[in-house]
PDB file of N, CA and C in Angstrom:
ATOM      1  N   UNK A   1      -7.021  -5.482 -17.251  1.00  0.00           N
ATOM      2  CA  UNK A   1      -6.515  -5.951 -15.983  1.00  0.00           C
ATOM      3  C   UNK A   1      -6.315  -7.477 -15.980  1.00  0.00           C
ATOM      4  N   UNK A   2      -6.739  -7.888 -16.718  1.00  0.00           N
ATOM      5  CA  UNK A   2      -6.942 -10.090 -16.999  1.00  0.00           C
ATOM      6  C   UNK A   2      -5.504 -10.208 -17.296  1.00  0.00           C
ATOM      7  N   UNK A   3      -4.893  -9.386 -17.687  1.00  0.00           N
ATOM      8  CA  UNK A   3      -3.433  -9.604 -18.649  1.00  0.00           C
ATOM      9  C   UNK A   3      -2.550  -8.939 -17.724  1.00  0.00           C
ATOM     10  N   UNK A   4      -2.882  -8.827 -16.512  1.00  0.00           N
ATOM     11  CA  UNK A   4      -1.559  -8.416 -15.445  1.00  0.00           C
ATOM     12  C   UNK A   4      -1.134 -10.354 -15.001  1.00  0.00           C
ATOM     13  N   UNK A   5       0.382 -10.133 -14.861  1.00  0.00           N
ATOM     14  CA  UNK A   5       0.683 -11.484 -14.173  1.00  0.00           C
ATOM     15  C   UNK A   5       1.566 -11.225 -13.114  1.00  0.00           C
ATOM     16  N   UNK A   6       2.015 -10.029 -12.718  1.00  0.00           N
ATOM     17  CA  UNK A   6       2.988  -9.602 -11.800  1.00  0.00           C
ATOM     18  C   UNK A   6       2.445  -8.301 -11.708  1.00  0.00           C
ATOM     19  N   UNK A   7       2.579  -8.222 -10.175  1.00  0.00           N
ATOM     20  CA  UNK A   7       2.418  -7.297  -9.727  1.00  0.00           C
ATOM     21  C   UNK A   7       3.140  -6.635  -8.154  1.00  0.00           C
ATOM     22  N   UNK A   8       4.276  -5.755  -8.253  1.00  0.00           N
ATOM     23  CA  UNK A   8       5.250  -5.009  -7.413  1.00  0.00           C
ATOM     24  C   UNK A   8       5.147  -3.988  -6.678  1.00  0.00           C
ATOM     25  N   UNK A   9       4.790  -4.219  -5.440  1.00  0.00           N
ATOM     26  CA  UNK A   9       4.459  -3.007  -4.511  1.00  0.00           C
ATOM     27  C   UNK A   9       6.298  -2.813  -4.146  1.00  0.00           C
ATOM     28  N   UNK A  10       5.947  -0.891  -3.523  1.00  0.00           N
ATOM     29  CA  UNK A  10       7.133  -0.522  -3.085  1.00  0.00           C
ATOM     30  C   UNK A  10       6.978   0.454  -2.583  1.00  0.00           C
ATOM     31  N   UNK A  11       7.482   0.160  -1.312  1.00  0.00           N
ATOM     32  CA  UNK A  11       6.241   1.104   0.216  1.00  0.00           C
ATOM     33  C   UNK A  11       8.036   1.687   0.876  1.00  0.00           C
ATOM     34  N   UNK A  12       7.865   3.028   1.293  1.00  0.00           N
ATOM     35  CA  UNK A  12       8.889   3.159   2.133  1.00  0.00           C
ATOM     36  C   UNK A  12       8.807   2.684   3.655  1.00  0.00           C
ATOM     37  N   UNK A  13       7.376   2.483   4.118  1.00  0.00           N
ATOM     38  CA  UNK A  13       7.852   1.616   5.399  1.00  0.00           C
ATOM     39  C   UNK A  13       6.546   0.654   4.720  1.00  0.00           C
ATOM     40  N   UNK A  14       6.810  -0.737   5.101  1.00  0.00           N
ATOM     41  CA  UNK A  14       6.088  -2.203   5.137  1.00  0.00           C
ATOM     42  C   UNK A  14       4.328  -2.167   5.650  1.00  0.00           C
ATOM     43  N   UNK A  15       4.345  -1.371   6.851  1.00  0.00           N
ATOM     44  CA  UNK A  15       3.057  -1.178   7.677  1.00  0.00           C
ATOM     45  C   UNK A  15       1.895  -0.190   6.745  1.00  0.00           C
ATOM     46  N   UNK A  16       3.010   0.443   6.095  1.00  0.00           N
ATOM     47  CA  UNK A  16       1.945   1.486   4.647  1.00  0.00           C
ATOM     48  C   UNK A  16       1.233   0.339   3.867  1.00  0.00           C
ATOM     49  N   UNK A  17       1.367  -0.467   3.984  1.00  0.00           N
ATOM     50  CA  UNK A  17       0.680  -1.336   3.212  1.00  0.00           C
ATOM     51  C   UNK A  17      -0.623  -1.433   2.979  1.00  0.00           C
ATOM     52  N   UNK A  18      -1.043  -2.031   4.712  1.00  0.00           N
ATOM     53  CA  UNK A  18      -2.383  -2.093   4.999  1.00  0.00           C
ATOM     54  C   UNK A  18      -3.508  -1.269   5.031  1.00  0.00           C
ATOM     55  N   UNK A  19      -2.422   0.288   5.015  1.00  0.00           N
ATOM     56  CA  UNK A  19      -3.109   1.626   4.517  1.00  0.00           C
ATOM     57  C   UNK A  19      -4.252   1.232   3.230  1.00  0.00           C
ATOM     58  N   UNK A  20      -3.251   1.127   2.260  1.00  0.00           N
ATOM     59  CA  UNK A  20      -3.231   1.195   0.871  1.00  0.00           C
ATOM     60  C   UNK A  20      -4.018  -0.145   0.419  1.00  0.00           C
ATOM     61  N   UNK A  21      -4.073  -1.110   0.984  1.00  0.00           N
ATOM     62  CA  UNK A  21      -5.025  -2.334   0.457  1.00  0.00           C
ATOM     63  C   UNK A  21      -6.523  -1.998  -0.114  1.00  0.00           C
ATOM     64  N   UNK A  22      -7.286  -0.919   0.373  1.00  0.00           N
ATOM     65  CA  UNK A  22      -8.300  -0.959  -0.379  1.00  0.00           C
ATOM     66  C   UNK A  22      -8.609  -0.314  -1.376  1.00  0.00           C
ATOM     67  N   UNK A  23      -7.093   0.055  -1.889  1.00  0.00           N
ATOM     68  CA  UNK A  23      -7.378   1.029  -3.125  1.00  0.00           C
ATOM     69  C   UNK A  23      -6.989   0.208  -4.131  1.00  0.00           C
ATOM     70  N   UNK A  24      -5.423  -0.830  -3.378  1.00  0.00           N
ATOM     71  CA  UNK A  24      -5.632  -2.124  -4.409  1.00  0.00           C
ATOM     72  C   UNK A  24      -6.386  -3.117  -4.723  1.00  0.00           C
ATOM     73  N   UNK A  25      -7.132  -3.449  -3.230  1.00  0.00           N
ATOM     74  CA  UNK A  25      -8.327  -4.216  -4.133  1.00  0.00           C
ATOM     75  C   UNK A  25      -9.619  -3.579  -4.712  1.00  0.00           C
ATOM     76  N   UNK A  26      -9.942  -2.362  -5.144  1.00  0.00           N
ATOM     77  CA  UNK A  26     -10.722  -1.995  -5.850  1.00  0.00           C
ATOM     78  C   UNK A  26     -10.123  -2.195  -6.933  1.00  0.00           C
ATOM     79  N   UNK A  27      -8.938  -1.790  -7.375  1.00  0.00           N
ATOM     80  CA  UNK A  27      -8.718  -1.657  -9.174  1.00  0.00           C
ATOM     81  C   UNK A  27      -7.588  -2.703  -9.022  1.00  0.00           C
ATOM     82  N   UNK A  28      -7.277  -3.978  -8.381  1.00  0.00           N
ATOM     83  CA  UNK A  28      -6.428  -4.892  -8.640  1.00  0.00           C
ATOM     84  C   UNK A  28      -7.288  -6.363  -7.920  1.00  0.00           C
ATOM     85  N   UNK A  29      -8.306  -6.414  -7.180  1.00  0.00           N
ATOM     86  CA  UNK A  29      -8.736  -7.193  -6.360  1.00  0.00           C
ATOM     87  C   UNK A  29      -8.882  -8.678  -6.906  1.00  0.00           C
ATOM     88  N   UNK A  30      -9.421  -8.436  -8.369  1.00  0.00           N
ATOM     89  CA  UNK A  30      -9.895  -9.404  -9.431  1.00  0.00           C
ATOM     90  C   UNK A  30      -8.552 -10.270 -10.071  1.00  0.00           C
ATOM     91  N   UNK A  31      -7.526  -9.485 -10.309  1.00  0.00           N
ATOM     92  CA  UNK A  31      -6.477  -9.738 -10.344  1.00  0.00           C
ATOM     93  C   UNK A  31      -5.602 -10.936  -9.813  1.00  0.00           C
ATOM     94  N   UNK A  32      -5.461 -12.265 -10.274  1.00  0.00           N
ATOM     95  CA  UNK A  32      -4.964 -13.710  -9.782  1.00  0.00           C
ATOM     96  C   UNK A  32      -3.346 -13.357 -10.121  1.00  0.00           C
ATOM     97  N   UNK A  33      -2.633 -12.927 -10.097  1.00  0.00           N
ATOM     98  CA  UNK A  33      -1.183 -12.704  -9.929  1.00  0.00           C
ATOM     99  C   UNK A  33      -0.427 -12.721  -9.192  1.00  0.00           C
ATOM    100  N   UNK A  34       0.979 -13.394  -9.288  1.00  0.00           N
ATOM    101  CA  UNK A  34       2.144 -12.737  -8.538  1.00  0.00           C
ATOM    102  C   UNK A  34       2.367 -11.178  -7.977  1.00  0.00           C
ATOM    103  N   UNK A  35       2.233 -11.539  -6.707  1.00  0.00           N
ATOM    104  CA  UNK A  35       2.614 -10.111  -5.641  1.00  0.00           C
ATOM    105  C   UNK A  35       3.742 -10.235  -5.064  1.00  0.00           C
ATOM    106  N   UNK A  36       4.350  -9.245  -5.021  1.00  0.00           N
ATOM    107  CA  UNK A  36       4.942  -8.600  -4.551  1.00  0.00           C
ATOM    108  C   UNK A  36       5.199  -7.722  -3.283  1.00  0.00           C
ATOM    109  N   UNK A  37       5.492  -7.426  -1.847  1.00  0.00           N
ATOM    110  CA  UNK A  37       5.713  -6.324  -1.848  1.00  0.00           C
ATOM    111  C   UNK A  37       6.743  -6.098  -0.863  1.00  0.00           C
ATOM    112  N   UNK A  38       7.909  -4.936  -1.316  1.00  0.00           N
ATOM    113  CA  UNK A  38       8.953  -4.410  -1.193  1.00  0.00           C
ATOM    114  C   UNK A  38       8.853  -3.033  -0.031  1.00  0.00           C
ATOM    115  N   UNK A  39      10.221  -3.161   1.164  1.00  0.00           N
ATOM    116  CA  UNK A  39      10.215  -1.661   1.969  1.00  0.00           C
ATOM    117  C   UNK A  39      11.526  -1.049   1.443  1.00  0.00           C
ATOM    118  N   UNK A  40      11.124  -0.124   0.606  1.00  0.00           N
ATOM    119  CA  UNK A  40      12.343   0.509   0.498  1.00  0.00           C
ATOM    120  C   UNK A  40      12.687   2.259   0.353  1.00  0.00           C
ATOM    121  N   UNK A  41      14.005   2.834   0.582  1.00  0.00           N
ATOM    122  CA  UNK A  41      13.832   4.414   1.261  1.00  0.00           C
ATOM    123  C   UNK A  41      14.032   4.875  -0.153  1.00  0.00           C
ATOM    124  N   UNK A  42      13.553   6.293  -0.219  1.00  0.00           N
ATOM    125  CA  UNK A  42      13.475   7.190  -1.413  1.00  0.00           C
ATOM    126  C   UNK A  42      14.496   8.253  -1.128  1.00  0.00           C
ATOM    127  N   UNK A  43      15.000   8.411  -2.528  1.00  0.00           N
ATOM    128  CA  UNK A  43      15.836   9.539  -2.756  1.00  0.00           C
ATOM    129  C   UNK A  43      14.725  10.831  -2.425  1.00  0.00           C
ATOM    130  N   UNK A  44      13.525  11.052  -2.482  1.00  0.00           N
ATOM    131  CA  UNK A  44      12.480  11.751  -2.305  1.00  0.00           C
ATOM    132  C   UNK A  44      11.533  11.568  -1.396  1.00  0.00           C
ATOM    133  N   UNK A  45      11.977  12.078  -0.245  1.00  0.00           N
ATOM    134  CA  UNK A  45      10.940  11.854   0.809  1.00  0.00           C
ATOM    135  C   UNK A  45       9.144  12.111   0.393  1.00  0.00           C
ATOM    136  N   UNK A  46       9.051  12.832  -0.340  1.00  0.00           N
ATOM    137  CA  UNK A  46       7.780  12.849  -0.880  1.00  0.00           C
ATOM    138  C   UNK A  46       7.001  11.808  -2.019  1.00  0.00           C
ATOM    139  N   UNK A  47       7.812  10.846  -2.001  1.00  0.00           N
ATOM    140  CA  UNK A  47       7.087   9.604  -2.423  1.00  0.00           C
ATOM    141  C   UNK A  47       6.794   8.194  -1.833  1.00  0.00           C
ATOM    142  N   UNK A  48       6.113   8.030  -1.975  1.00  0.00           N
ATOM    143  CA  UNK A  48       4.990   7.393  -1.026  1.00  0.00           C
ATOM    144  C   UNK A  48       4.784   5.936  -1.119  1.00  0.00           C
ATOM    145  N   UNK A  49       4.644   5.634  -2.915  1.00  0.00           N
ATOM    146  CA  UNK A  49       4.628   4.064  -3.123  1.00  0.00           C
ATOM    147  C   UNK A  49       5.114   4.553  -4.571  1.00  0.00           C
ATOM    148  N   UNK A  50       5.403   2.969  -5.393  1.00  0.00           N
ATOM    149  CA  UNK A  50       5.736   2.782  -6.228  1.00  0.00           C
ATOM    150  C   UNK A  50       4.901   1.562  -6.711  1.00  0.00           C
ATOM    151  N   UNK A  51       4.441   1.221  -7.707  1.00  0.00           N
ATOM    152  CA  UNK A  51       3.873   0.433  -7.905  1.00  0.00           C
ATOM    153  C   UNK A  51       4.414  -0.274  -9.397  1.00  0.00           C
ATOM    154  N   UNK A  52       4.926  -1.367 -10.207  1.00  0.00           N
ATOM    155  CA  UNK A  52       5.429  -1.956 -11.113  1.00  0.00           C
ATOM    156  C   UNK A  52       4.474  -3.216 -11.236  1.00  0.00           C
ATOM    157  N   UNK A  53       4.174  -3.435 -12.561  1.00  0.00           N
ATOM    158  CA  UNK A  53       3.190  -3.746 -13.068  1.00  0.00           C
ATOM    159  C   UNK A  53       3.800  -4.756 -14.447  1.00  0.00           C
ATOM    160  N   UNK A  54       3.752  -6.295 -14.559  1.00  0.00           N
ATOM    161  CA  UNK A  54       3.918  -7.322 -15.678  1.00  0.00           C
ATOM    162  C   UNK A  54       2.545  -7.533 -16.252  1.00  0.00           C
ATOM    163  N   UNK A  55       2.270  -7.521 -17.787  1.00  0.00           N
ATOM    164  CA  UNK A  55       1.252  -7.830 -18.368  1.00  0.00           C
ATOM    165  C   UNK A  55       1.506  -8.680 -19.286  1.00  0.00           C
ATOM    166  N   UNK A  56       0.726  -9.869 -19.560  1.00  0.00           N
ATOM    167  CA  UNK A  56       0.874 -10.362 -21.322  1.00  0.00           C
ATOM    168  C   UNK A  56       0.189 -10.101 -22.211  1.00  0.00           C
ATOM    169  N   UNK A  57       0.839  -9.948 -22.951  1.00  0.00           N
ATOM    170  CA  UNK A  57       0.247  -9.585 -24.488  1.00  0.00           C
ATOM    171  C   UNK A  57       0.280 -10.918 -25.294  1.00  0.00           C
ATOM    172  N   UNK A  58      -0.978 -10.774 -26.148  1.00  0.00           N
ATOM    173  CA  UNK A  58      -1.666 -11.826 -27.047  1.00  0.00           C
ATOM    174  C   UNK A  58      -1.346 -11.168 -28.142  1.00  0.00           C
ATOM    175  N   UNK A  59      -0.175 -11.768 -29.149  1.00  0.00           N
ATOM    176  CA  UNK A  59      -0.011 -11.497 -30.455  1.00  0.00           C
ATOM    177  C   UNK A  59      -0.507 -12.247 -31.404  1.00  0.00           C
ATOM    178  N   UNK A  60      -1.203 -11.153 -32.304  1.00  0.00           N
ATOM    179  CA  UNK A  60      -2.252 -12.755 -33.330  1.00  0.00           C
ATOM    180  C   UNK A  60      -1.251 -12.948 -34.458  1.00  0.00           C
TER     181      UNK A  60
END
């Protein structure tokens, strides 16, 4: 998780957000990155969020 630097929420309505905050700060909380977050409609009403995720990699 140290090696996330971006991080992209994508909520079909904006107010889902505040739902969803404590599930991101359990497994993203620690996390010092660029956020993101996006309202946008689904070809699939049955999806809910989207979440997109930048990491760096350390090549030796």
């Amino acid at each position: 998780m140290a090696q996330i630097v971006r991080v992209t929420y994508i909520l079909p309505n904006k107010h889902d957000f505040e739902t969803c905050w404590p599930t991101f700060a359990k497994y993203l909380g620690k996390v010092k990155s660029a956020a993101t977050m996006f309202e946008a409609g689904w070809l699939d009403d049955k999806m809910k969020i989207e979440i997109q995720v930048t990491a760096k990699i350390e090549v030796r």
